[in-house]
C-alpha atoms as a PDB file:
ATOM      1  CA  UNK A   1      48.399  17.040 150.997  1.00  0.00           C
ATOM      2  CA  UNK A   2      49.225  13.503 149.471  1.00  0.00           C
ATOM      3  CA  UNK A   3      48.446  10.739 151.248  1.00  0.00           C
ATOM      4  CA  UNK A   4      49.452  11.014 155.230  1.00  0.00           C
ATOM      5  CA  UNK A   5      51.983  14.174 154.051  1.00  0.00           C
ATOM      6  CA  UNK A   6      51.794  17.404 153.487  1.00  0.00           C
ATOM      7  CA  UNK A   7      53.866  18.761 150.084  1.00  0.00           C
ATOM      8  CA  UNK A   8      55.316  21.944 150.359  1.00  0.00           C
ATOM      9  CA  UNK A   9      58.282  23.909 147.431  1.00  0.00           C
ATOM     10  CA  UNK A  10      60.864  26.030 148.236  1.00  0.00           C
ATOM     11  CA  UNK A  11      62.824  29.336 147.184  1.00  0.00           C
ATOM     12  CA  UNK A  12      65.323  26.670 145.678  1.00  0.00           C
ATOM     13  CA  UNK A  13      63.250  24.360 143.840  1.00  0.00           C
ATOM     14  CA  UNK A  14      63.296  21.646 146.381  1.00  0.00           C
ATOM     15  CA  UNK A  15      59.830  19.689 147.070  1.00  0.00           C
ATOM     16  CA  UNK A  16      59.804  18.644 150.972  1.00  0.00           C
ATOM     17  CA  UNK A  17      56.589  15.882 152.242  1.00  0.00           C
ATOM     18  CA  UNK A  18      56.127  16.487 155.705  1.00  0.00           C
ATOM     19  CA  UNK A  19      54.263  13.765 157.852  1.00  0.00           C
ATOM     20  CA  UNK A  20      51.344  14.580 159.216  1.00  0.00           C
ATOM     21  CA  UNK A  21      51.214  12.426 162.391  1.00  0.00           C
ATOM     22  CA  UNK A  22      55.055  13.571 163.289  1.00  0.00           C
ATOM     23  CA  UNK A  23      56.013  16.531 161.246  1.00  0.00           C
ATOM     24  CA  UNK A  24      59.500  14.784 160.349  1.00  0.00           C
ATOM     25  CA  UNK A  25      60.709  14.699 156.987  1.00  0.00           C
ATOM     26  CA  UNK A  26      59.398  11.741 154.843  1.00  0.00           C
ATOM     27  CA  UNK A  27      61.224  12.747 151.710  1.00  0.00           C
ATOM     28  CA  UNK A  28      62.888  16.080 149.123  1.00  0.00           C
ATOM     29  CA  UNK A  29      63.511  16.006 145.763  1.00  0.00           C
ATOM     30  CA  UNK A  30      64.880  18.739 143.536  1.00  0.00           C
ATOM     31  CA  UNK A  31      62.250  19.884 140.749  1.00  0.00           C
ATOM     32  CA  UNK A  32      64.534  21.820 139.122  1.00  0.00           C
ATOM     33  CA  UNK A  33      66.613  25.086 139.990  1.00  0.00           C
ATOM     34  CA  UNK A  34      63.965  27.898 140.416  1.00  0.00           C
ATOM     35  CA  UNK A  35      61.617  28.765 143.211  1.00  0.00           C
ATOM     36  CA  UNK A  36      58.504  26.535 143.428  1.00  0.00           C
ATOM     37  CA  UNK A  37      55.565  29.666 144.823  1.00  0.00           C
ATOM     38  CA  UNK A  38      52.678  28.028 143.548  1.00  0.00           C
ATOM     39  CA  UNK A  39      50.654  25.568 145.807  1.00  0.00           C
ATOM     40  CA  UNK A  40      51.736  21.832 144.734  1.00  0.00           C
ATOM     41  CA  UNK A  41      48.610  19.693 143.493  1.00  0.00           C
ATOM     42  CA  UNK A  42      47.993  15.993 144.451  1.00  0.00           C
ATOM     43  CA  UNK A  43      45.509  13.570 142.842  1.00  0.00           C
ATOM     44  CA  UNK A  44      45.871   9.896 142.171  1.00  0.00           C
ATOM     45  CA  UNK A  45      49.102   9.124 144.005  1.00  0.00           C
ATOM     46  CA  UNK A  46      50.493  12.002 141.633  1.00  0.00           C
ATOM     47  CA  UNK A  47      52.015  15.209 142.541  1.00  0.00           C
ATOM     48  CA  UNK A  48      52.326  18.104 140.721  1.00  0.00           C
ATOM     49  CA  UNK A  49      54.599  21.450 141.283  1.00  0.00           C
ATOM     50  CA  UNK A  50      55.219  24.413 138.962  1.00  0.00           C
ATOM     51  CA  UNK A  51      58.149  26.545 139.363  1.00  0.00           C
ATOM     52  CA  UNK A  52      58.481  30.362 138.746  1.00  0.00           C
ATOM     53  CA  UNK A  53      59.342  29.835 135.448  1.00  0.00           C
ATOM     54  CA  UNK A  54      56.675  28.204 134.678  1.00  0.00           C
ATOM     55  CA  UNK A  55      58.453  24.380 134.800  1.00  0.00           C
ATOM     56  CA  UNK A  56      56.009  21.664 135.785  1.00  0.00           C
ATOM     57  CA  UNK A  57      57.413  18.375 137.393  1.00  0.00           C
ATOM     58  CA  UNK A  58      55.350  15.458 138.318  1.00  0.00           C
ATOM     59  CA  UNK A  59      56.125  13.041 141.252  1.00  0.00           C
ATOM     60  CA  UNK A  60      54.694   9.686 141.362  1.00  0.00           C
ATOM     61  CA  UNK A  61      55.019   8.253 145.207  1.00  0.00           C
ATOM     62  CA  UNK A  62      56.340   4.517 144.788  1.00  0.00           C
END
């Protein structure tokens, strides 16, 4: 979770946030090309996701 979303990856590397209150998308960016498995993190307005490969991307909500 980060903020009032929930952060989930997918097979193709996307990173969907997911309102809480509604469930409608609030936002997806790409982290890269590879499937995200492992749970993202979120602390201090920052979220972190690590692909297969071992890639880490950080996402700052603005």
């Amino acid at each position: 979770m980060a903020g009032d979303d929930v952060v989930v990856g997918d097979l193709d590397g996307y990173v969907h946030w997911l309102r809480l209150s509604d469930g409608a998308f609030a936002a997806r960016m790409r982290a890269g090309h590879d499937a995200i498995r492992a749970t993202p993190v979120a602390a201090d307005g920052i979220v972190l996701v690590q692909n297969v490969d071992g890639g880490l991307t950080a996402f700052r909500a603005k």
